[in-house]
PDB file of N, CA and C in Angstrom:
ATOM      1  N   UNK A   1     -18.297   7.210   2.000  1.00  0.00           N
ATOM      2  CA  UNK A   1     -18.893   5.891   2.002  1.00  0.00           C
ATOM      3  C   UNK A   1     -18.871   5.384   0.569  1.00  0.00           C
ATOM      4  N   UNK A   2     -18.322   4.223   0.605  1.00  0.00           N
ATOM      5  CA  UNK A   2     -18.372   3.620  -0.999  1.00  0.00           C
ATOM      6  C   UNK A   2     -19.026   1.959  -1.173  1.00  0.00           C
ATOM      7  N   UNK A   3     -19.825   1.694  -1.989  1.00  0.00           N
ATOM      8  CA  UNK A   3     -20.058   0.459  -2.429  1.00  0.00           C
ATOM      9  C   UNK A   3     -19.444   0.072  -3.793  1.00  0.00           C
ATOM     10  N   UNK A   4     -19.421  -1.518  -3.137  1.00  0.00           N
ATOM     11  CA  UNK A   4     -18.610  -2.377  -4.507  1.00  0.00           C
ATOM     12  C   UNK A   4     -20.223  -2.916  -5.466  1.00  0.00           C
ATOM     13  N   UNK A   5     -19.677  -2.548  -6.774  1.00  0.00           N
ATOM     14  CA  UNK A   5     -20.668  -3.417  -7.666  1.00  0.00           C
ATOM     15  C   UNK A   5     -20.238  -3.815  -9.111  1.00  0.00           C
ATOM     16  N   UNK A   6     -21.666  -4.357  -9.715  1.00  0.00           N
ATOM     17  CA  UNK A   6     -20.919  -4.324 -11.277  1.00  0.00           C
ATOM     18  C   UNK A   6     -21.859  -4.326 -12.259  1.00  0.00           C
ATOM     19  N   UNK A   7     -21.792  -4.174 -13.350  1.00  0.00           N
ATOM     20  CA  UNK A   7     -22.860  -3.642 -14.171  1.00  0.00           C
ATOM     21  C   UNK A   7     -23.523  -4.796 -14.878  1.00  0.00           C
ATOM     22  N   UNK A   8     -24.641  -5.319 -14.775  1.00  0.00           N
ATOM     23  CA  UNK A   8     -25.128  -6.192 -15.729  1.00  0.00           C
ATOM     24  C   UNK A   8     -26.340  -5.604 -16.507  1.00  0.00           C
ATOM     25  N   UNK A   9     -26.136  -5.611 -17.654  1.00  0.00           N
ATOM     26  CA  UNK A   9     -27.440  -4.885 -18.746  1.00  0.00           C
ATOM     27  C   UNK A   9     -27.228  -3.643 -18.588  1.00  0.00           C
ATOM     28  N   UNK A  10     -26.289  -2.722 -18.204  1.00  0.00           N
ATOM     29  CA  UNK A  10     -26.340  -1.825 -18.279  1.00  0.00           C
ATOM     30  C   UNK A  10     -26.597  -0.991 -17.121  1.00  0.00           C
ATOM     31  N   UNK A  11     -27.035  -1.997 -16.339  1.00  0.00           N
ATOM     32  CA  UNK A  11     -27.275  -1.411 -14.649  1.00  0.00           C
ATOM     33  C   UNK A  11     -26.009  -2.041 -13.774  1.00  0.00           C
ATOM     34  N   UNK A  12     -26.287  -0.832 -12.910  1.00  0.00           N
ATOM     35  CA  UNK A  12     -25.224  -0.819 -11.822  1.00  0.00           C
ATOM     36  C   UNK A  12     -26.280  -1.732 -10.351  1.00  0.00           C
ATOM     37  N   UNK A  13     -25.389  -2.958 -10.339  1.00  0.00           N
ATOM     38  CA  UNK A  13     -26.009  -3.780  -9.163  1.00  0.00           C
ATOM     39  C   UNK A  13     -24.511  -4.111  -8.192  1.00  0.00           C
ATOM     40  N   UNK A  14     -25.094  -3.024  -6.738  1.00  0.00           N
ATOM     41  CA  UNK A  14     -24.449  -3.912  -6.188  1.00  0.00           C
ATOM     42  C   UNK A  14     -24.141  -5.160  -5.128  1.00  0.00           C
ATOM     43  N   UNK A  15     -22.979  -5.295  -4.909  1.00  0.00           N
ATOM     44  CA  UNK A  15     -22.704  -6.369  -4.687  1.00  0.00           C
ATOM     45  C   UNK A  15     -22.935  -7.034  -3.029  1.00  0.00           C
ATOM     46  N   UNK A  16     -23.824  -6.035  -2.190  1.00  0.00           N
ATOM     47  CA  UNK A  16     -23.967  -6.102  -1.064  1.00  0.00           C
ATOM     48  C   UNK A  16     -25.033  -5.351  -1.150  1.00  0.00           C
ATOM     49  N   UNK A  17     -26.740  -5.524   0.183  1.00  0.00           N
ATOM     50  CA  UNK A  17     -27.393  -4.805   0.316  1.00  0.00           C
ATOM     51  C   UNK A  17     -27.373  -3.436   0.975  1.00  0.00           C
ATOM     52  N   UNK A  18     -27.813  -2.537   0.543  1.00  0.00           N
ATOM     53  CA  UNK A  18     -27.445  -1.245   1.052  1.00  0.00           C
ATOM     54  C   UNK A  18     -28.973   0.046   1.409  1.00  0.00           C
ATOM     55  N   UNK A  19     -28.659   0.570   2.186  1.00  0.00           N
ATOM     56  CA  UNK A  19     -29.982   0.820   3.080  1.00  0.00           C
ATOM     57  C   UNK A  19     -29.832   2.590   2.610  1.00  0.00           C
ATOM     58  N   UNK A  20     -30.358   2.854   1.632  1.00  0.00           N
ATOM     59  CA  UNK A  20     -29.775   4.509   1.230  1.00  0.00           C
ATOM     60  C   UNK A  20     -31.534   4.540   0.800  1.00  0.00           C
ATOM     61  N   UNK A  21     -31.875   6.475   1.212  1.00  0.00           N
ATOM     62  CA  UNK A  21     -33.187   6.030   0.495  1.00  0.00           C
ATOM     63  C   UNK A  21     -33.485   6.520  -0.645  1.00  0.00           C
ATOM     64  N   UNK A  22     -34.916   6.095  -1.358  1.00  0.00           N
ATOM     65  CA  UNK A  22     -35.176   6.177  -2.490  1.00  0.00           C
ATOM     66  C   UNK A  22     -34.982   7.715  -3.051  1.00  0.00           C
ATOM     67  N   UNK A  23     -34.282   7.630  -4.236  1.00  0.00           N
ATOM     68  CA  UNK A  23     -33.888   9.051  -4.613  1.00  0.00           C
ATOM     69  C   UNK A  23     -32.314   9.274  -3.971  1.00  0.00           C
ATOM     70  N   UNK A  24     -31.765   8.602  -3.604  1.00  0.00           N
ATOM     71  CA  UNK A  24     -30.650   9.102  -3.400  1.00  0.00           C
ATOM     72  C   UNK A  24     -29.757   9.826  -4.632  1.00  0.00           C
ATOM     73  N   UNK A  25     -29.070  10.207  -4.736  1.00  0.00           N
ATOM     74  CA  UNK A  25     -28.252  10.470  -5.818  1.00  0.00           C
ATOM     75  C   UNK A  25     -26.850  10.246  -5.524  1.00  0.00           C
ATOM     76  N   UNK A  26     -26.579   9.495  -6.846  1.00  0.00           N
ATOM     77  CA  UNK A  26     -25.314   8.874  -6.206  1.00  0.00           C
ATOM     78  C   UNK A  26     -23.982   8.938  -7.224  1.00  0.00           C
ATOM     79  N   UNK A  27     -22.991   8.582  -7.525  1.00  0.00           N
ATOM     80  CA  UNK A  27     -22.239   8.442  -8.502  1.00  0.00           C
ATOM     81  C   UNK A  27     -21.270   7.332  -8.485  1.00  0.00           C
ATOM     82  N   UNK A  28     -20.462   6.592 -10.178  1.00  0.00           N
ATOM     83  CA  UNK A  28     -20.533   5.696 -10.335  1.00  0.00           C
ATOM     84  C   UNK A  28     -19.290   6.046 -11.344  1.00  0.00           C
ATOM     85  N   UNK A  29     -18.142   5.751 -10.774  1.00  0.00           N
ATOM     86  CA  UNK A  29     -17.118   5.859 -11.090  1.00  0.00           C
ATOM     87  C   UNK A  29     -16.360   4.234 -11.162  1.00  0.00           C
ATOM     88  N   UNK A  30     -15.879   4.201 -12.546  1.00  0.00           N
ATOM     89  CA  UNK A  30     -15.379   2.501 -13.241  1.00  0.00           C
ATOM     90  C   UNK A  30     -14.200   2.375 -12.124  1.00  0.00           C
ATOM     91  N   UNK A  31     -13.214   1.327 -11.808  1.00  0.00           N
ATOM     92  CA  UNK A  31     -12.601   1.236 -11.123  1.00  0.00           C
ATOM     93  C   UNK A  31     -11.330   0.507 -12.590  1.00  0.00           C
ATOM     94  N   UNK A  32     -10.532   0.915 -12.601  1.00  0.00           N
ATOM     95  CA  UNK A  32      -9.847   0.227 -13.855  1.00  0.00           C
ATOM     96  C   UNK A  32      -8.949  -0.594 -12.985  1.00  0.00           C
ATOM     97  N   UNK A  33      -8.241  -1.874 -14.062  1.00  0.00           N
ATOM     98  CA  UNK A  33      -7.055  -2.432 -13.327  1.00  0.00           C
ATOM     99  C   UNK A  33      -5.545  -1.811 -13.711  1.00  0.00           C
ATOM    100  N   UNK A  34      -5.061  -1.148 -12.665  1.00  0.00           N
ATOM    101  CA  UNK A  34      -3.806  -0.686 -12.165  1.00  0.00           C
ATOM    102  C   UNK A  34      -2.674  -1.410 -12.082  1.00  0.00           C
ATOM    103  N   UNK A  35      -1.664  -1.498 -12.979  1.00  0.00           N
ATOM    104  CA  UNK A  35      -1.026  -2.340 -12.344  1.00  0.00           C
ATOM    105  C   UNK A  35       0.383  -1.686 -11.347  1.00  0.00           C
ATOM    106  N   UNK A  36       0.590  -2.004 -10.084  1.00  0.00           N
ATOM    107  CA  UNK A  36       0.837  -1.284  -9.360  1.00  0.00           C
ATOM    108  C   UNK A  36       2.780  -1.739  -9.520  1.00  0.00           C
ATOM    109  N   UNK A  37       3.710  -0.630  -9.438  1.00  0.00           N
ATOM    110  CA  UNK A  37       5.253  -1.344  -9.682  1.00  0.00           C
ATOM    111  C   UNK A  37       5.121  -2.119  -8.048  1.00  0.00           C
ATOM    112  N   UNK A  38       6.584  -2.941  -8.616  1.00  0.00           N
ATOM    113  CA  UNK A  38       7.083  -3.850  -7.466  1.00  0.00           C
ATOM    114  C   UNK A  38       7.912  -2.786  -6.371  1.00  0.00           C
ATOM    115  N   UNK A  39       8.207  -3.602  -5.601  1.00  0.00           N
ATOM    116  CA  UNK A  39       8.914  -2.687  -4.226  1.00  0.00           C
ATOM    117  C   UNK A  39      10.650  -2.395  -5.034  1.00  0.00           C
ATOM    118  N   UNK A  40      10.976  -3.504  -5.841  1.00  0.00           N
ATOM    119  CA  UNK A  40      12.174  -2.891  -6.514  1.00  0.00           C
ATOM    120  C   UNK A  40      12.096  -1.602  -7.196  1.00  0.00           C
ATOM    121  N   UNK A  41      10.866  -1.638  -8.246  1.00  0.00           N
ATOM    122  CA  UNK A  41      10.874  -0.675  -9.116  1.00  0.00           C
ATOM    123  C   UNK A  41      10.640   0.769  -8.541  1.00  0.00           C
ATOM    124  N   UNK A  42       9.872   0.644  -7.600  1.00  0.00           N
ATOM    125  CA  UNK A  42       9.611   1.734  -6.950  1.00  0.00           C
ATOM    126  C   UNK A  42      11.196   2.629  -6.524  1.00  0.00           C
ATOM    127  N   UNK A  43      11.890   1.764  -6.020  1.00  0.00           N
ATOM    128  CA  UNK A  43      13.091   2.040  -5.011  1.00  0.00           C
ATOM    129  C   UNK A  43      14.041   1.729  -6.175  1.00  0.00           C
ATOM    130  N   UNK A  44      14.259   1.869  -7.299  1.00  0.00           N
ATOM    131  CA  UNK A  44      15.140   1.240  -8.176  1.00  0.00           C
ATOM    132  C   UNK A  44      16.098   2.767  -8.121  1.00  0.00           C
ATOM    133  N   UNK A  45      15.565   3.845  -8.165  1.00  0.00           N
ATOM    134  CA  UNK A  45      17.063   4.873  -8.017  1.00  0.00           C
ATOM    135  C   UNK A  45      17.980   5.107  -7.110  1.00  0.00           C
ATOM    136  N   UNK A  46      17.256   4.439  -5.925  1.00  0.00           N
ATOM    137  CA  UNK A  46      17.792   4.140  -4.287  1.00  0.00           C
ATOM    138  C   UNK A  46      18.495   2.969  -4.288  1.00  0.00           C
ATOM    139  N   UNK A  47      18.423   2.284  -4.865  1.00  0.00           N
ATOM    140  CA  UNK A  47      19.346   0.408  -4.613  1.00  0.00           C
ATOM    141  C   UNK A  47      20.480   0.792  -5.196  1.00  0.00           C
ATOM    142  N   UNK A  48      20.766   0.669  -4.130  1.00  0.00           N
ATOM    143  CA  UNK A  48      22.670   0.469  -4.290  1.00  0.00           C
ATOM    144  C   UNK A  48      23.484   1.311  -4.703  1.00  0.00           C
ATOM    145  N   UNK A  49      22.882   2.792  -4.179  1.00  0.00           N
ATOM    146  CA  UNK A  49      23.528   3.834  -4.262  1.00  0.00           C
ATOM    147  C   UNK A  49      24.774   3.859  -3.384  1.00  0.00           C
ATOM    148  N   UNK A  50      24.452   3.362  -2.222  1.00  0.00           N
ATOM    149  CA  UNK A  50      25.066   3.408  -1.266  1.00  0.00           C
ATOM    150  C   UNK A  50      25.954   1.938  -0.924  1.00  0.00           C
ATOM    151  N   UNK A  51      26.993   2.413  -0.925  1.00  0.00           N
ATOM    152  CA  UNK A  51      27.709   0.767  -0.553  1.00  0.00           C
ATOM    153  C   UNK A  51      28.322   0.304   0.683  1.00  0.00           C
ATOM    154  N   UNK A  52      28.380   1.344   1.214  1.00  0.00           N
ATOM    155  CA  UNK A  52      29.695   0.891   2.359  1.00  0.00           C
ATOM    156  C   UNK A  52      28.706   1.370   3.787  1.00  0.00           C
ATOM    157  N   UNK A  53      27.830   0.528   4.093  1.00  0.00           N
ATOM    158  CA  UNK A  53      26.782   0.794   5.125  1.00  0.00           C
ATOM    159  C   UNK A  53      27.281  -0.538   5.830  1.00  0.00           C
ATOM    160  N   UNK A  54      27.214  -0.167   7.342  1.00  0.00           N
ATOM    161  CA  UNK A  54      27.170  -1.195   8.267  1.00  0.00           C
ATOM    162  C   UNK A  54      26.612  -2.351   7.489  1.00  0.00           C
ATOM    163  N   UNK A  55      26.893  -3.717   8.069  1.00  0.00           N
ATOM    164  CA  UNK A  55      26.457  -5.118   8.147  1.00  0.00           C
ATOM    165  C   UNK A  55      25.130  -5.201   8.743  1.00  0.00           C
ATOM    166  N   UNK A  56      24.916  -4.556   9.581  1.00  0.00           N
ATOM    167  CA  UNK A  56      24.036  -4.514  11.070  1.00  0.00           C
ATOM    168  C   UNK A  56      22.808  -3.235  10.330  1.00  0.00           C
ATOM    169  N   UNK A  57      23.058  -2.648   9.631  1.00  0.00           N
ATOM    170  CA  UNK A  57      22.400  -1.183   9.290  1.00  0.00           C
ATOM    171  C   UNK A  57      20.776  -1.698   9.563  1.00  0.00           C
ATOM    172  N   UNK A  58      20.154  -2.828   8.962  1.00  0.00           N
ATOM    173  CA  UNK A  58      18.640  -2.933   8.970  1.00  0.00           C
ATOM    174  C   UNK A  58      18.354  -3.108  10.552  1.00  0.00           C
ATOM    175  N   UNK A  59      19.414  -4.025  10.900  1.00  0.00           N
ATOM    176  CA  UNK A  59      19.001  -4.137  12.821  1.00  0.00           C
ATOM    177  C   UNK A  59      18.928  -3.052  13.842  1.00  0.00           C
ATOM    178  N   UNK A  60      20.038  -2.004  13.611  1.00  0.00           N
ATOM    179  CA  UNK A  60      20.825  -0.899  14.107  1.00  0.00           C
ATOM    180  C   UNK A  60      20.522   0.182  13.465  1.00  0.00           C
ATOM    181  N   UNK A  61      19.629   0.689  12.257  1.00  0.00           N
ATOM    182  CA  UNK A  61      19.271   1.601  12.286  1.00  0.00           C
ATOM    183  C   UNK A  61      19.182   2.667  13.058  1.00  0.00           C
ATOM    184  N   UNK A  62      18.023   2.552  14.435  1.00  0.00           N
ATOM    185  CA  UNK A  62      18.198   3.405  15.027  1.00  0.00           C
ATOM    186  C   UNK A  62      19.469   3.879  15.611  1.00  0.00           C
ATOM    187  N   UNK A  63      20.214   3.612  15.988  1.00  0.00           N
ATOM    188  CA  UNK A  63      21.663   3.495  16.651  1.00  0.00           C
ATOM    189  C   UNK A  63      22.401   4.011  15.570  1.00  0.00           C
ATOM    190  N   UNK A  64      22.107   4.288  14.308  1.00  0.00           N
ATOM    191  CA  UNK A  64      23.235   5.051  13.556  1.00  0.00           C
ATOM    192  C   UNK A  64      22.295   6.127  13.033  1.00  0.00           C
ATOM    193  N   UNK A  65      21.224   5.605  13.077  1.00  0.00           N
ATOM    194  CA  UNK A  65      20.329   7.332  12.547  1.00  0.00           C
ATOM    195  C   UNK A  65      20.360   8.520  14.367  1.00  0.00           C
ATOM    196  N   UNK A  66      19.903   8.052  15.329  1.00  0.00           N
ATOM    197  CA  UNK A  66      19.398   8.353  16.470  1.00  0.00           C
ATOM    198  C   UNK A  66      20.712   8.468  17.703  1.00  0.00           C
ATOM    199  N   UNK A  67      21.321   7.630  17.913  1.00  0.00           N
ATOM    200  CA  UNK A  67      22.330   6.984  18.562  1.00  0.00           C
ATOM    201  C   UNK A  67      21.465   6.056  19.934  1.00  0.00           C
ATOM    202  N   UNK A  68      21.106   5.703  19.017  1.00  0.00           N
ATOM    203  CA  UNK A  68      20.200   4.993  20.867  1.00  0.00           C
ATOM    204  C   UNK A  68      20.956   3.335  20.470  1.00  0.00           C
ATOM    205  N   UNK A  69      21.006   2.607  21.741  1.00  0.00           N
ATOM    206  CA  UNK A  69      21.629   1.434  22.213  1.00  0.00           C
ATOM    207  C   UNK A  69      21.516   0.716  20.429  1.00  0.00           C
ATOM    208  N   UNK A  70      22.694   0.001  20.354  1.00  0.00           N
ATOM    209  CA  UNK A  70      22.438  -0.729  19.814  1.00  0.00           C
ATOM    210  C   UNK A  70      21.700  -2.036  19.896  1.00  0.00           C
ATOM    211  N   UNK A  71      21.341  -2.798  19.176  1.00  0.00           N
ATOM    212  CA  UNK A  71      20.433  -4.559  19.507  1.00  0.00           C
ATOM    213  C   UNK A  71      21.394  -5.012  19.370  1.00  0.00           C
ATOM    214  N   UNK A  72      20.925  -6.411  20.453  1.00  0.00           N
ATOM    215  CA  UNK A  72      22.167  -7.308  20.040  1.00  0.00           C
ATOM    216  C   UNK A  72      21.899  -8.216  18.983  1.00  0.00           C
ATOM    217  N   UNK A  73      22.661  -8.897  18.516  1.00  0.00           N
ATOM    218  CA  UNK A  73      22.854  -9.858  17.199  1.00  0.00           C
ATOM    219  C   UNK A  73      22.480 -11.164  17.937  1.00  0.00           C
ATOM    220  N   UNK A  74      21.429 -11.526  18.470  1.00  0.00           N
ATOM    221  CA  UNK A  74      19.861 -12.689  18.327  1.00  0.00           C
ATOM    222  C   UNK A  74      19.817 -12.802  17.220  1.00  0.00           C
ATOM    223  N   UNK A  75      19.251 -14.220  17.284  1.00  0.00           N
ATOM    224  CA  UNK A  75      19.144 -14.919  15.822  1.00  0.00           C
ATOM    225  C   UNK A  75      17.614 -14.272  15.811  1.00  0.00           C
ATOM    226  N   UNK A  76      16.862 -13.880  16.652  1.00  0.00           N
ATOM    227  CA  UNK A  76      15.272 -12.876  16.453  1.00  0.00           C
ATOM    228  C   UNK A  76      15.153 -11.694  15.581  1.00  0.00           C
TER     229      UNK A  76
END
């Protein structure tokens, strides 16, 4: 179970009422800002390793990983 808060004066207030009882003991860990990579960067040793993949590969996946039916080419 976690609550959101933030510190004013030195106290930890948070940001929603919360029903815990007196004496609880609790802990209070900072939350820093992360900055998280993009979906390129993540996948950047994977892009474009590969070149000569079906046209169809994102539609048809299964059908070249699995062999199950291919989809047809719907504009959906």
């Amino acid at each position: 179970m976690g609550f959101k808060g933030h510190i004013e004066g030195n106290v930890v207030v948070l940001d929603e009422s919360v029903d815990l009882p007196e004496g609880t003991v609790v802990e209070v860990l900072p939350v820093t800002d992360q900055v998280r990579p993009t979906i390129a960067e993540r996948f950047k040793k994977v892009i474009g390793v590969v070149d000569d993949l079906p046209e169809d590969m994102a539609r048809n996946h299964d059908h070249y990983i699995h062999g199950t039916p291919k989809r047809c080419n719907s504009s959906r």
